[in-house]
PDB file of N, CA and C in Angstrom:
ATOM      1  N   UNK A   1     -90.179 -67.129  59.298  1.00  0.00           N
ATOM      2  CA  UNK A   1     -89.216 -67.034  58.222  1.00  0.00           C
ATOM      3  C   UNK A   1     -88.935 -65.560  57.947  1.00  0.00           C
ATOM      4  N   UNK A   2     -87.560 -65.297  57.997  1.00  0.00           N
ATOM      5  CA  UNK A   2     -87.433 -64.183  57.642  1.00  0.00           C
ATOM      6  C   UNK A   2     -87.587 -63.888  56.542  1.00  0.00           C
ATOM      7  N   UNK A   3     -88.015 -62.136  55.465  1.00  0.00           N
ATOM      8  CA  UNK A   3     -87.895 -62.439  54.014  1.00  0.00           C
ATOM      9  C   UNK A   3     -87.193 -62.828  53.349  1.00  0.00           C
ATOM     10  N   UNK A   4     -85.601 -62.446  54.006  1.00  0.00           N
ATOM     11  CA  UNK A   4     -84.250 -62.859  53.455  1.00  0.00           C
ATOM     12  C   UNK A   4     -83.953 -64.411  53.176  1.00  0.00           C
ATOM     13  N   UNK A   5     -84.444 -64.940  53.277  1.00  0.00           N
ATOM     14  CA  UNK A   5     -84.278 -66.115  53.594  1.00  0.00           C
ATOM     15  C   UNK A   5     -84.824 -67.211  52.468  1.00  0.00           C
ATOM     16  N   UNK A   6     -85.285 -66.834  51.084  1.00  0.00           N
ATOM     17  CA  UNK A   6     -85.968 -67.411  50.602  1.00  0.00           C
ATOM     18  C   UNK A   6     -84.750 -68.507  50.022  1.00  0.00           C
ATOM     19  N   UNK A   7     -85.398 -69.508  49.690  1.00  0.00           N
ATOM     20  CA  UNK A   7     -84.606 -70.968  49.753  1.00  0.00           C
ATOM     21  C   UNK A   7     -85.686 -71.475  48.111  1.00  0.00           C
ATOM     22  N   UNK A   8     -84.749 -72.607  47.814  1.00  0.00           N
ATOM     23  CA  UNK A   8     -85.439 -72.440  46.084  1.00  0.00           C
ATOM     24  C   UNK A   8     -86.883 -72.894  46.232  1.00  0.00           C
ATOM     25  N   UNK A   9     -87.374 -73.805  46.989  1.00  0.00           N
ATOM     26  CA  UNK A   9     -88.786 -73.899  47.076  1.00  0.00           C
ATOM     27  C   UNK A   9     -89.329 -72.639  47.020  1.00  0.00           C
ATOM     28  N   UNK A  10     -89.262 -71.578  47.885  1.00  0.00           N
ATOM     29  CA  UNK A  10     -89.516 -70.495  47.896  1.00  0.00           C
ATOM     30  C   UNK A  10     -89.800 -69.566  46.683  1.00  0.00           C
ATOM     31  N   UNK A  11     -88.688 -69.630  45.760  1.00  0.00           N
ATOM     32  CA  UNK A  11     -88.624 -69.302  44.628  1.00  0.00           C
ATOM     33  C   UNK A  11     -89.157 -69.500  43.441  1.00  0.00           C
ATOM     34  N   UNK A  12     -89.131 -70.843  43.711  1.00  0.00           N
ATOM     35  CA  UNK A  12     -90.163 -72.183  42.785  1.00  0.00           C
ATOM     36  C   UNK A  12     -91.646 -71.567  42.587  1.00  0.00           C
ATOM     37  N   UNK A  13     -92.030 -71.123  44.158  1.00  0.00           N
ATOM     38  CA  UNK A  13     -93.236 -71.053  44.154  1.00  0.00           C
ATOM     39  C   UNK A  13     -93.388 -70.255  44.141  1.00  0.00           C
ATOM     40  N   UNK A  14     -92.749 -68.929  44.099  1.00  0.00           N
ATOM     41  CA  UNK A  14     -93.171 -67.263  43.999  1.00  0.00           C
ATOM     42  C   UNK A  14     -92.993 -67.500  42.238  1.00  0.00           C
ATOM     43  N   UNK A  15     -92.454 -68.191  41.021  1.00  0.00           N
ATOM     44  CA  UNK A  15     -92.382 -68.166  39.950  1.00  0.00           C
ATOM     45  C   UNK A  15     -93.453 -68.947  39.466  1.00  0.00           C
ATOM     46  N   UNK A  16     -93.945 -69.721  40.217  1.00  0.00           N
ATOM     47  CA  UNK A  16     -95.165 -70.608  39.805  1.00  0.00           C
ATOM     48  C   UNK A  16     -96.414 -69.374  40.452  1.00  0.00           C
ATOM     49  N   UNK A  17     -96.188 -68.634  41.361  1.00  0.00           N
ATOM     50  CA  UNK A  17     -97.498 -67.733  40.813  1.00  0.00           C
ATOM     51  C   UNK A  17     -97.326 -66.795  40.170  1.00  0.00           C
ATOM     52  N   UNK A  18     -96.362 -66.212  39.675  1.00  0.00           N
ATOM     53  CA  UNK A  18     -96.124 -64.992  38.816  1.00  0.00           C
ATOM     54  C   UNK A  18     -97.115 -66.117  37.528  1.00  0.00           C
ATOM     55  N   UNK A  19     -96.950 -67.175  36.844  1.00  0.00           N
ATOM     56  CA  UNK A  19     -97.448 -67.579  35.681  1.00  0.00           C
ATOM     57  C   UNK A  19     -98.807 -67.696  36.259  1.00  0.00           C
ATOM     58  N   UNK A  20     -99.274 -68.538  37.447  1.00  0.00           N
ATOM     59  CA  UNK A  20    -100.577 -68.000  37.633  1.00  0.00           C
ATOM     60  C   UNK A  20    -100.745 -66.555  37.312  1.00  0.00           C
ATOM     61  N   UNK A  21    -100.250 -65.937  38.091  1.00  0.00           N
ATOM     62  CA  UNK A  21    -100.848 -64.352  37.812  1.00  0.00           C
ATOM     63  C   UNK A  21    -101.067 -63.801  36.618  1.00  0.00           C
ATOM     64  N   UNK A  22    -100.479 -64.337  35.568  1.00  0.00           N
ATOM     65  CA  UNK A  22    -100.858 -64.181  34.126  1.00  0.00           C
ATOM     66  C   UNK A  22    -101.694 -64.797  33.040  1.00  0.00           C
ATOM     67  N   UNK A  23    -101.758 -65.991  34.003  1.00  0.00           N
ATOM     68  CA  UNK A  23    -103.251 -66.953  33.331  1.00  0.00           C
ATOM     69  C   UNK A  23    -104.109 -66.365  34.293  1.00  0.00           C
ATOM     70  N   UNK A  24    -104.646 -65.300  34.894  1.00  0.00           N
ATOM     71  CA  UNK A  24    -105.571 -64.951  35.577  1.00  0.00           C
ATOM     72  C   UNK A  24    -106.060 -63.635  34.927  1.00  0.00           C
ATOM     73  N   UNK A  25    -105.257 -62.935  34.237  1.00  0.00           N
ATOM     74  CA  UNK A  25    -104.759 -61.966  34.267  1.00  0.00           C
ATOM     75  C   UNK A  25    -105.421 -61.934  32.326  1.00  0.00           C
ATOM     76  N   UNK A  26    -104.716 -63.289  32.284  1.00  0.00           N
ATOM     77  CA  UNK A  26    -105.360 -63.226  30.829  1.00  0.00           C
ATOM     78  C   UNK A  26    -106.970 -63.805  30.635  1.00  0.00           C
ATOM     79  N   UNK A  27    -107.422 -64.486  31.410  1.00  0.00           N
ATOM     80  CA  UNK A  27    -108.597 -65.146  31.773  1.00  0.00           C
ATOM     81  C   UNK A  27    -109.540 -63.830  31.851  1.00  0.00           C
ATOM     82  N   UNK A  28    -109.327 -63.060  32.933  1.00  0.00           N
ATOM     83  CA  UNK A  28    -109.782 -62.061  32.941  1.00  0.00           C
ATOM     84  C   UNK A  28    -110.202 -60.989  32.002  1.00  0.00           C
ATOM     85  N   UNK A  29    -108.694 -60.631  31.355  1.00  0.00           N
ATOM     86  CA  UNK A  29    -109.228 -60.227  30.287  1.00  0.00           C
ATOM     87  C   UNK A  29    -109.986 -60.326  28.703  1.00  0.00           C
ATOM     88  N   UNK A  30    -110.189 -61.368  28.726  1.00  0.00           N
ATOM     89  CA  UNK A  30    -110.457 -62.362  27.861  1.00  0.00           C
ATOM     90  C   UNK A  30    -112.313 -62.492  27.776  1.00  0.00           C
ATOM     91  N   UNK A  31    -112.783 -61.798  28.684  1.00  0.00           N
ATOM     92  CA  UNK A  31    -114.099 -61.350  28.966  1.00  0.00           C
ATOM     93  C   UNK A  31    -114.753 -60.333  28.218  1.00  0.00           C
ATOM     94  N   UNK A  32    -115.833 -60.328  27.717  1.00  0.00           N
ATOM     95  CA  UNK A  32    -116.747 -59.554  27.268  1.00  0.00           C
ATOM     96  C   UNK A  32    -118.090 -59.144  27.912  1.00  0.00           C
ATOM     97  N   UNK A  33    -118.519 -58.249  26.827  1.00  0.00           N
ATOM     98  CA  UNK A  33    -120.171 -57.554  27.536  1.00  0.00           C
ATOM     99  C   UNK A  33    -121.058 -58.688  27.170  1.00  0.00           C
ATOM    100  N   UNK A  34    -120.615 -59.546  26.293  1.00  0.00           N
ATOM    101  CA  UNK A  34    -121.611 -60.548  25.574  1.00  0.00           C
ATOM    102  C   UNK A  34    -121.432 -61.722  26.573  1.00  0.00           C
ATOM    103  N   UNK A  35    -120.671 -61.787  27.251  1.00  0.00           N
ATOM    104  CA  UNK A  35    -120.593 -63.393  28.832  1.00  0.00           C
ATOM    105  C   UNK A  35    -121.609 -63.166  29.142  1.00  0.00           C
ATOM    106  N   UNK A  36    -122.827 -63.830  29.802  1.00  0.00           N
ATOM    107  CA  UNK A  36    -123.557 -64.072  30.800  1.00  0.00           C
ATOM    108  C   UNK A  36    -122.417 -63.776  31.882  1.00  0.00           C
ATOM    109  N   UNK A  37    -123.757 -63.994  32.858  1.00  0.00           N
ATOM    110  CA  UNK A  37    -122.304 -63.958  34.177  1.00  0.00           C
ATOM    111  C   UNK A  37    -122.629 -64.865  34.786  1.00  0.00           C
ATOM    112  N   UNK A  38    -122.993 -66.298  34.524  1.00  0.00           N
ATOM    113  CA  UNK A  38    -122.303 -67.497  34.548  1.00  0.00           C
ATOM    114  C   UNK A  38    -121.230 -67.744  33.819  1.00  0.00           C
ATOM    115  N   UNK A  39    -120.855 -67.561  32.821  1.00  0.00           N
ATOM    116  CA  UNK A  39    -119.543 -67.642  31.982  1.00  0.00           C
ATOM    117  C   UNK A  39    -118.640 -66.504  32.506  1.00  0.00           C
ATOM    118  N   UNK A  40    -118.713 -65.429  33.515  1.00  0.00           N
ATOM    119  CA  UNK A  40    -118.220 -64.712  34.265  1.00  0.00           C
ATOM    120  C   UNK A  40    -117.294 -65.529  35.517  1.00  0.00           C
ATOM    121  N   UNK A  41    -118.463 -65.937  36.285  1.00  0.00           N
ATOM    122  CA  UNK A  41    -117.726 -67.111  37.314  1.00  0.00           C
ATOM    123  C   UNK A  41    -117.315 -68.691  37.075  1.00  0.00           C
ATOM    124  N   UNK A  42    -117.762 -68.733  35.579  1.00  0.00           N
ATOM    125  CA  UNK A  42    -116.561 -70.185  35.230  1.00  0.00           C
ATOM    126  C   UNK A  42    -115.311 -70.158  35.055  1.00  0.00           C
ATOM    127  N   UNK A  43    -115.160 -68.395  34.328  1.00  0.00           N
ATOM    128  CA  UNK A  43    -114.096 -67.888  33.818  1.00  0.00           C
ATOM    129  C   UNK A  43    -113.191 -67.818  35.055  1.00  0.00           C
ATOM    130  N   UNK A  44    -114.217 -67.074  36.513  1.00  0.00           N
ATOM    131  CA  UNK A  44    -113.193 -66.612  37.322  1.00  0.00           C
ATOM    132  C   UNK A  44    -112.680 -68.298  38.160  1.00  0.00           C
ATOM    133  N   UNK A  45    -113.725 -69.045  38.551  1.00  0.00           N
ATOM    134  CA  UNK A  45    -113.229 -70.406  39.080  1.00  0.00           C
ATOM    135  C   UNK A  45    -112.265 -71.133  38.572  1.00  0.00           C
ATOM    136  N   UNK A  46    -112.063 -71.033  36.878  1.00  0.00           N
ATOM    137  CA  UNK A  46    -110.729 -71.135  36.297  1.00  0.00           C
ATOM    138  C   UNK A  46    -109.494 -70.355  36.553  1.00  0.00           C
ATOM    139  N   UNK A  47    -109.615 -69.288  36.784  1.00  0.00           N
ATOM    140  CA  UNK A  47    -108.801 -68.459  37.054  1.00  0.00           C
ATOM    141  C   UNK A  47    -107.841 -68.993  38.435  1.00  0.00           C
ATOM    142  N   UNK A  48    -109.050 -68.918  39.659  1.00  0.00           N
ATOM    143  CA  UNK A  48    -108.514 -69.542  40.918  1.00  0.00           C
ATOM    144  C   UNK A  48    -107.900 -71.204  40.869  1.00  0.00           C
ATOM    145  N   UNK A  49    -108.554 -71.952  40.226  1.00  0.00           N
ATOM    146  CA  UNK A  49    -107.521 -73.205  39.564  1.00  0.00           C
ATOM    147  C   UNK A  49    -106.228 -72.773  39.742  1.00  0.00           C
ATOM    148  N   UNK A  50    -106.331 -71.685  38.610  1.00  0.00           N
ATOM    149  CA  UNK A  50    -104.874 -72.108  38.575  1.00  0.00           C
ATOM    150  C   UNK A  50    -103.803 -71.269  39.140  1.00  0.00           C
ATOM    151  N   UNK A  51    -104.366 -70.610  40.180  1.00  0.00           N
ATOM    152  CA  UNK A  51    -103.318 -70.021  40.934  1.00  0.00           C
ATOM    153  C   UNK A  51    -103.558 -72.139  42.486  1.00  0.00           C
ATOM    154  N   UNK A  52    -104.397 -72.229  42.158  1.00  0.00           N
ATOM    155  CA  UNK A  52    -104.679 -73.526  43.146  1.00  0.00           C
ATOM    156  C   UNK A  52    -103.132 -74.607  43.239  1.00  0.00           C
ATOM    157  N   UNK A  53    -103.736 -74.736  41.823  1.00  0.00           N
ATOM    158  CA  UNK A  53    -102.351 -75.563  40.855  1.00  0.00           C
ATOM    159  C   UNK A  53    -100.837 -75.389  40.984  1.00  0.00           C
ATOM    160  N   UNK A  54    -100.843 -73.630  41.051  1.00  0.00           N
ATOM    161  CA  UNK A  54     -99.321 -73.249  41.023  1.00  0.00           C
ATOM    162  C   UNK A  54     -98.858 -73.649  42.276  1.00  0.00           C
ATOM    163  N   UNK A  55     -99.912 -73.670  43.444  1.00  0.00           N
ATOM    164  CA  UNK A  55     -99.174 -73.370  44.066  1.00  0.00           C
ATOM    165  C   UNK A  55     -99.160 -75.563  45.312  1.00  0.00           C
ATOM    166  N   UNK A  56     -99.366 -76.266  44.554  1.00  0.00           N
ATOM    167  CA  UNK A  56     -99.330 -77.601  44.895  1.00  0.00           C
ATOM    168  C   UNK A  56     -99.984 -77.887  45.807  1.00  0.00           C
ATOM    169  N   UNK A  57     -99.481 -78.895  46.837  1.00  0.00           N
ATOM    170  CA  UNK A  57    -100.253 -79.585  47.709  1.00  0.00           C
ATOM    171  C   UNK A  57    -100.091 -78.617  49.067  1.00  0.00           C
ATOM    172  N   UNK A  58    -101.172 -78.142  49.675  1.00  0.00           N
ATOM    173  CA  UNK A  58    -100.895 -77.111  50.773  1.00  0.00           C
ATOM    174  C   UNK A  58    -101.574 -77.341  51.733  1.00  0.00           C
ATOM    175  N   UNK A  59    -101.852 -76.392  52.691  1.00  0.00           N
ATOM    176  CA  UNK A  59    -102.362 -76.868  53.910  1.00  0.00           C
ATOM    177  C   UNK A  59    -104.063 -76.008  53.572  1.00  0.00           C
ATOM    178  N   UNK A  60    -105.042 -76.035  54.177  1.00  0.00           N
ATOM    179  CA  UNK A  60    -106.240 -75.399  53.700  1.00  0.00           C
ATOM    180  C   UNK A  60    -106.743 -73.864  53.718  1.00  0.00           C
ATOM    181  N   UNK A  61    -105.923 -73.862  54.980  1.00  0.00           N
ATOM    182  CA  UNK A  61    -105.942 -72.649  55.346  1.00  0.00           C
ATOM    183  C   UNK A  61    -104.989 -71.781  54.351  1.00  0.00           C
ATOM    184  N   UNK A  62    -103.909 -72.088  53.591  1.00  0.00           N
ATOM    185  CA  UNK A  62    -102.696 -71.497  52.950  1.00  0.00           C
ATOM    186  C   UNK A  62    -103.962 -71.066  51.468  1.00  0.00           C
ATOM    187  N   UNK A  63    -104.965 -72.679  50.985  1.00  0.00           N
ATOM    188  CA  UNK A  63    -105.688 -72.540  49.836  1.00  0.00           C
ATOM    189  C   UNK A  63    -106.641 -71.143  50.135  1.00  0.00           C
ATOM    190  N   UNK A  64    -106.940 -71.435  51.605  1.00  0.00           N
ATOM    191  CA  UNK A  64    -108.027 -69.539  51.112  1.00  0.00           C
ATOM    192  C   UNK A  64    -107.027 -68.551  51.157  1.00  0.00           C
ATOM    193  N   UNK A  65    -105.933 -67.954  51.515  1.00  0.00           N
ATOM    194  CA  UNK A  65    -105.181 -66.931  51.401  1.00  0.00           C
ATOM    195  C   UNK A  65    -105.135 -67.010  49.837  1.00  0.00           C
ATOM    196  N   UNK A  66    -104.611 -68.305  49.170  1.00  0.00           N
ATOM    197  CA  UNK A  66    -104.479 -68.096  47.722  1.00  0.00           C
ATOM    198  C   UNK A  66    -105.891 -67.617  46.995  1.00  0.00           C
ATOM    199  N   UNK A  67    -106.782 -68.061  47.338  1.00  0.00           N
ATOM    200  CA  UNK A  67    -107.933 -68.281  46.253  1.00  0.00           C
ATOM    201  C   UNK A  67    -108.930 -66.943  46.367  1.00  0.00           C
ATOM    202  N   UNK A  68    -108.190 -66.191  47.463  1.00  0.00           N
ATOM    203  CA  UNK A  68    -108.945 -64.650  48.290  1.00  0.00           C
ATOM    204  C   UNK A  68    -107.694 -64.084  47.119  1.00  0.00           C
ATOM    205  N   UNK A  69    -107.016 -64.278  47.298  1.00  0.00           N
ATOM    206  CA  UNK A  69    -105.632 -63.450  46.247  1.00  0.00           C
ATOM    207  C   UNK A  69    -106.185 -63.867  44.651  1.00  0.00           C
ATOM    208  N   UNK A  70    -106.067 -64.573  44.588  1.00  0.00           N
ATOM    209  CA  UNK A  70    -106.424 -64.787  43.137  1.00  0.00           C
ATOM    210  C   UNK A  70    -107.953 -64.172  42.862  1.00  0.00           C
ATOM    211  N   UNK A  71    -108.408 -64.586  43.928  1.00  0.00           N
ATOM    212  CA  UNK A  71    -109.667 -63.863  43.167  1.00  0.00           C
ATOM    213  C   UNK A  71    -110.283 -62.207  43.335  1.00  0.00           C
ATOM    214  N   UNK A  72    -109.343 -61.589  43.781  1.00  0.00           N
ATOM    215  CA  UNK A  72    -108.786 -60.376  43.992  1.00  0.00           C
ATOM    216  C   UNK A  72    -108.263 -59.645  42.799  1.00  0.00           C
ATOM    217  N   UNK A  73    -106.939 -60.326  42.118  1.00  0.00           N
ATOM    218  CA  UNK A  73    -106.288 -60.177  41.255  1.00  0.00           C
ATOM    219  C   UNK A  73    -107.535 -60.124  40.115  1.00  0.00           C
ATOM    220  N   UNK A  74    -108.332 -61.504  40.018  1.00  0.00           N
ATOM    221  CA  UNK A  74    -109.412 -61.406  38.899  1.00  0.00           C
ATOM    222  C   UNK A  74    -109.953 -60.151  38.672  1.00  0.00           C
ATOM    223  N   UNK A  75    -110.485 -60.115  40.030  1.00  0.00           N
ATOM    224  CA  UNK A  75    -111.793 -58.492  39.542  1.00  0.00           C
ATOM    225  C   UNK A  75    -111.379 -57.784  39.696  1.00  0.00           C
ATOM    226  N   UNK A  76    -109.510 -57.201  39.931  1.00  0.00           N
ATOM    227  CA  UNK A  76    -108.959 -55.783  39.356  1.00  0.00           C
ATOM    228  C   UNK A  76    -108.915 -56.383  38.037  1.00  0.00           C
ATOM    229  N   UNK A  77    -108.411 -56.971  37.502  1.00  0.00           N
ATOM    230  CA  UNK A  77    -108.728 -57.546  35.858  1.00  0.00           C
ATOM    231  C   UNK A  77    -109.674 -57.108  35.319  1.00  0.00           C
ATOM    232  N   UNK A  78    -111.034 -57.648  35.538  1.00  0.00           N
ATOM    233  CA  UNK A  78    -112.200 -57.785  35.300  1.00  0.00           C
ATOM    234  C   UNK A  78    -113.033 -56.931  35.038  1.00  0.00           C
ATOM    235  N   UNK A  79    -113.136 -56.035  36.445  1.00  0.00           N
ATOM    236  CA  UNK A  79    -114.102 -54.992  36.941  1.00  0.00           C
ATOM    237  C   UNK A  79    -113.320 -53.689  37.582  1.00  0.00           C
ATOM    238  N   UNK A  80    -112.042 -53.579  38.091  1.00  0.00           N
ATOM    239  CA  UNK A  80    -111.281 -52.947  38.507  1.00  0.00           C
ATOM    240  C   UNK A  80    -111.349 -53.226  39.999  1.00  0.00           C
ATOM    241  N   UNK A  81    -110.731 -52.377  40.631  1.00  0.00           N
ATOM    242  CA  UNK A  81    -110.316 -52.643  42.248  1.00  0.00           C
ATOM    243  C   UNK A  81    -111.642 -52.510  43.115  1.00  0.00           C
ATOM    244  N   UNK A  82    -111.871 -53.664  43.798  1.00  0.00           N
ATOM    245  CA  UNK A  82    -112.853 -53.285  44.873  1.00  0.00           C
ATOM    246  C   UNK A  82    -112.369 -52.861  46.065  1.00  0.00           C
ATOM    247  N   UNK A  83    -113.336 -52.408  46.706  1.00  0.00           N
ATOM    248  CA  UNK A  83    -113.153 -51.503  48.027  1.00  0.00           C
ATOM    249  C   UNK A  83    -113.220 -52.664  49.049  1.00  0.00           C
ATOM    250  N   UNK A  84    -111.902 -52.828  49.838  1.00  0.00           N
ATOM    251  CA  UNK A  84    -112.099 -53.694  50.704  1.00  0.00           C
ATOM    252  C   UNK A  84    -112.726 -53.470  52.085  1.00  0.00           C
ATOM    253  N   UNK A  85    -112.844 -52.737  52.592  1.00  0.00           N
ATOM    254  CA  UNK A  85    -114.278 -52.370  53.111  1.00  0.00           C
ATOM    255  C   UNK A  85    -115.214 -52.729  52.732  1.00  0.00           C
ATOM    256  N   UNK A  86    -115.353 -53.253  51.918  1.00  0.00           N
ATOM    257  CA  UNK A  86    -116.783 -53.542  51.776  1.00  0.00           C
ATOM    258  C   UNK A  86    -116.611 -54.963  50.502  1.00  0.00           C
ATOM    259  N   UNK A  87    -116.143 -55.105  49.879  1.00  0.00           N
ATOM    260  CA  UNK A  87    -115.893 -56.188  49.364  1.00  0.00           C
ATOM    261  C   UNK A  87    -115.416 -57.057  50.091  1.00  0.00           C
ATOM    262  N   UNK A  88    -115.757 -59.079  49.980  1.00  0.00           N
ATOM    263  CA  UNK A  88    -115.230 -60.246  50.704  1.00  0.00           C
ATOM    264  C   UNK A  88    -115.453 -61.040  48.752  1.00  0.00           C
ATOM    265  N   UNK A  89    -113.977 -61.950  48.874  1.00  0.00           N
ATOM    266  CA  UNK A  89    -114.115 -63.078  48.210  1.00  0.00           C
ATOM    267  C   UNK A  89    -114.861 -64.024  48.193  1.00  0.00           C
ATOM    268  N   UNK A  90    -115.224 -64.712  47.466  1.00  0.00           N
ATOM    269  CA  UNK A  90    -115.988 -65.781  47.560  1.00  0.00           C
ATOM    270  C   UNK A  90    -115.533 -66.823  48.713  1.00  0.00           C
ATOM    271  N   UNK A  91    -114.180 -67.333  48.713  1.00  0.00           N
ATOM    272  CA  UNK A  91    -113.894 -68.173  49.509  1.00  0.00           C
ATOM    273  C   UNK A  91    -114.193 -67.484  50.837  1.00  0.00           C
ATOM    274  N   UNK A  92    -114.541 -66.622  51.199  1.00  0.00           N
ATOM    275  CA  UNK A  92    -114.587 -66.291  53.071  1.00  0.00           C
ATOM    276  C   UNK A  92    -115.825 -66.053  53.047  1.00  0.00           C
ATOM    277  N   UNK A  93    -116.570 -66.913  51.708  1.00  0.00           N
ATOM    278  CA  UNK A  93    -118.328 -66.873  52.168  1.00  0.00           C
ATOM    279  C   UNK A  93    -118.885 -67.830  52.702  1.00  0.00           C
ATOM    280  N   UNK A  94    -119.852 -68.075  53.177  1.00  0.00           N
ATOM    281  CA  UNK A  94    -120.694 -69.731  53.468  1.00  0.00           C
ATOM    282  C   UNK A  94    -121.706 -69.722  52.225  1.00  0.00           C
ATOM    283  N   UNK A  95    -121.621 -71.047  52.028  1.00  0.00           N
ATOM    284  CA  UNK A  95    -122.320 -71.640  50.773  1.00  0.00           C
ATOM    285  C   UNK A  95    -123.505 -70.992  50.661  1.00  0.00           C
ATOM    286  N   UNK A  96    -124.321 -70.593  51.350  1.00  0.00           N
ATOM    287  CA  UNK A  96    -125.625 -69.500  51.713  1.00  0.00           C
ATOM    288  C   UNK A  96    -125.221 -68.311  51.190  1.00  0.00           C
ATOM    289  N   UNK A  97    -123.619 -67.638  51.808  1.00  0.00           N
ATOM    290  CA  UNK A  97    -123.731 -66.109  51.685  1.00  0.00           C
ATOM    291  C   UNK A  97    -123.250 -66.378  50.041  1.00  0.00           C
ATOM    292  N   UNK A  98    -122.504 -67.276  49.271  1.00  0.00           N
ATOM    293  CA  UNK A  98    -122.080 -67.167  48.407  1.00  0.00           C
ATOM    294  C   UNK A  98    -123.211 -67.599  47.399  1.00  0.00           C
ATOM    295  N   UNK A  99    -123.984 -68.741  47.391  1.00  0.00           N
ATOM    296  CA  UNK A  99    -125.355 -68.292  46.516  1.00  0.00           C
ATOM    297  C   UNK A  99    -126.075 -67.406  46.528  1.00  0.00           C
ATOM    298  N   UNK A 100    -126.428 -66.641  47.594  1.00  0.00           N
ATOM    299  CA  UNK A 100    -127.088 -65.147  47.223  1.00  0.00           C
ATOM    300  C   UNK A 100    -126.674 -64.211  46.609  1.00  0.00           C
ATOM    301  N   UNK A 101    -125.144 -64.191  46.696  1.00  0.00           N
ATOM    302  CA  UNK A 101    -124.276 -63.196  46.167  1.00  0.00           C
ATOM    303  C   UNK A 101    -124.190 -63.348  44.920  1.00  0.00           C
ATOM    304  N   UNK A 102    -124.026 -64.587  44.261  1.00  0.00           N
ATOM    305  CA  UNK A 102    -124.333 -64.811  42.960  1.00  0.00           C
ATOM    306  C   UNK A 102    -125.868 -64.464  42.219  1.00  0.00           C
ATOM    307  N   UNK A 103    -126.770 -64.441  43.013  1.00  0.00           N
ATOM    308  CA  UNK A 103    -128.066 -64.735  42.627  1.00  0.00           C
ATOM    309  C   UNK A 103    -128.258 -63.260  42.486  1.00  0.00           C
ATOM    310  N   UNK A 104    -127.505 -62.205  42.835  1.00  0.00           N
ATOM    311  CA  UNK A 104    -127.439 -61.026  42.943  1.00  0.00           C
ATOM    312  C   UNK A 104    -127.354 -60.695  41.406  1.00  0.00           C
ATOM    313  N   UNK A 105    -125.972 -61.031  41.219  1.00  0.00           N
ATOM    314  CA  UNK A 105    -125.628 -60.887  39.945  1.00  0.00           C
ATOM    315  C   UNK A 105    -126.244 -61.311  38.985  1.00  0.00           C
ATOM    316  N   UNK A 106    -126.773 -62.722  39.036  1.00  0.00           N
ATOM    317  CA  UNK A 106    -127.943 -63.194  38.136  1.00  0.00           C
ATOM    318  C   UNK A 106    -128.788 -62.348  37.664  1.00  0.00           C
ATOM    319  N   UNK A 107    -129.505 -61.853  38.449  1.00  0.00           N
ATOM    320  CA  UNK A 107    -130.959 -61.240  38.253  1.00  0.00           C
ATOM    321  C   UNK A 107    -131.059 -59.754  37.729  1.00  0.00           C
ATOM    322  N   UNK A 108    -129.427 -59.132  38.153  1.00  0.00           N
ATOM    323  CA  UNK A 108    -129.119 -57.717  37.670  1.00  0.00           C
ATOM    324  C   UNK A 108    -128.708 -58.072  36.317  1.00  0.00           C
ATOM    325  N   UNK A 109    -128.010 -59.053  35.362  1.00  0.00           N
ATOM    326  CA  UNK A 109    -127.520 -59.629  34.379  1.00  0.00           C
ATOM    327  C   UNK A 109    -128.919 -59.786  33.566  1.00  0.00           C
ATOM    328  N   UNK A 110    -129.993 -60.558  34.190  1.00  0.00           N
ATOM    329  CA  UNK A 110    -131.193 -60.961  33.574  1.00  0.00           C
ATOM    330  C   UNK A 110    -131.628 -59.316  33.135  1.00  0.00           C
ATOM    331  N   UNK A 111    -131.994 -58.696  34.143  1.00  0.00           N
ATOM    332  CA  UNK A 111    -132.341 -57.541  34.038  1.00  0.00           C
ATOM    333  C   UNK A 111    -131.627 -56.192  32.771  1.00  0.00           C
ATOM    334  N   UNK A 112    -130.447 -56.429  33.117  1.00  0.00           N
ATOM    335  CA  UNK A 112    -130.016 -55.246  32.197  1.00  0.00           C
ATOM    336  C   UNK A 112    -130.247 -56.196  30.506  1.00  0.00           C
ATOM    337  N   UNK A 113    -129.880 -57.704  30.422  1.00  0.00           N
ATOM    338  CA  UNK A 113    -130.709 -58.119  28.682  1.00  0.00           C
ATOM    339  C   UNK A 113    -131.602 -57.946  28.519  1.00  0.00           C
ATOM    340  N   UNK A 114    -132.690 -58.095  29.349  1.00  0.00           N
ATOM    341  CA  UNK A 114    -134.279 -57.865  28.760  1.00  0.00           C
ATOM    342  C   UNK A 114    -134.193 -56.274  28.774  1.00  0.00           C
ATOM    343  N   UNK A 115    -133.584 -55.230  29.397  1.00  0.00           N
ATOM    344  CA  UNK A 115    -133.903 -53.855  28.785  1.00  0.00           C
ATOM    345  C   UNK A 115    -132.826 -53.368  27.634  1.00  0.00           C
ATOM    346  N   UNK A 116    -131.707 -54.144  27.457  1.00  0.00           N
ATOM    347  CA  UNK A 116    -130.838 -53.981  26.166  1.00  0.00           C
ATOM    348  C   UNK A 116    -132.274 -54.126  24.793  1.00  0.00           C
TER     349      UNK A 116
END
């Protein structure tokens, strides 16, 4: 498809994520120092919803481009821009790499309340 070419589906759905992008956007910011960071990644799994949502019934492969984007968009929100070099989304993890990665955060979270 050329870019020129956008046709109203097209349109439909570049306007259905602009409103995702702002329920993400507000999700995001909508965060405090007082979240756990389990209420961190409920916040952000909501977030990816609903760019999920905007964008309807798709093929699977189309859902990780979205849900790597959305959850991109989150943690410039959130935390500011990660270095993609070295940063991966959750969705391009395996259920292994993505519980450790969390468990990461857990324990640094545990850690910095008990010395608050």
């Amino acid at each position: 498809m050329k870019t020129n070419d956008f046709n109203d589906d097209v349109r439909n759905g570049a306007i259905a994520a602009l409103d995702a992008m702002k329920i993400i956007e507000q999700i995001a910011e909508s965060g405090n120092s007082a979240w756990t960071i389990d209420q961190c990644f409920k916040a952000e799994n909501i977030a990816v919803n609903s760019a999920l949502l905007a964008a309807g019934d798709i093929p699977e492969r189309a859902k990780g481009v979205i849900t790597a984007m959305a959850q991109y968009i989150y943690m410039c929100n959130s935390a500011g821009m990660p270095n993609l070099e070295q940063w991966r989304p959750e969705s391009a993890m395996t259920p292994e790499e993505k519980t450790a990665y969390r468990q990461t955060f857990i324990e640094a979270d545990d850690q910095l309340r008990v010395t608050a």
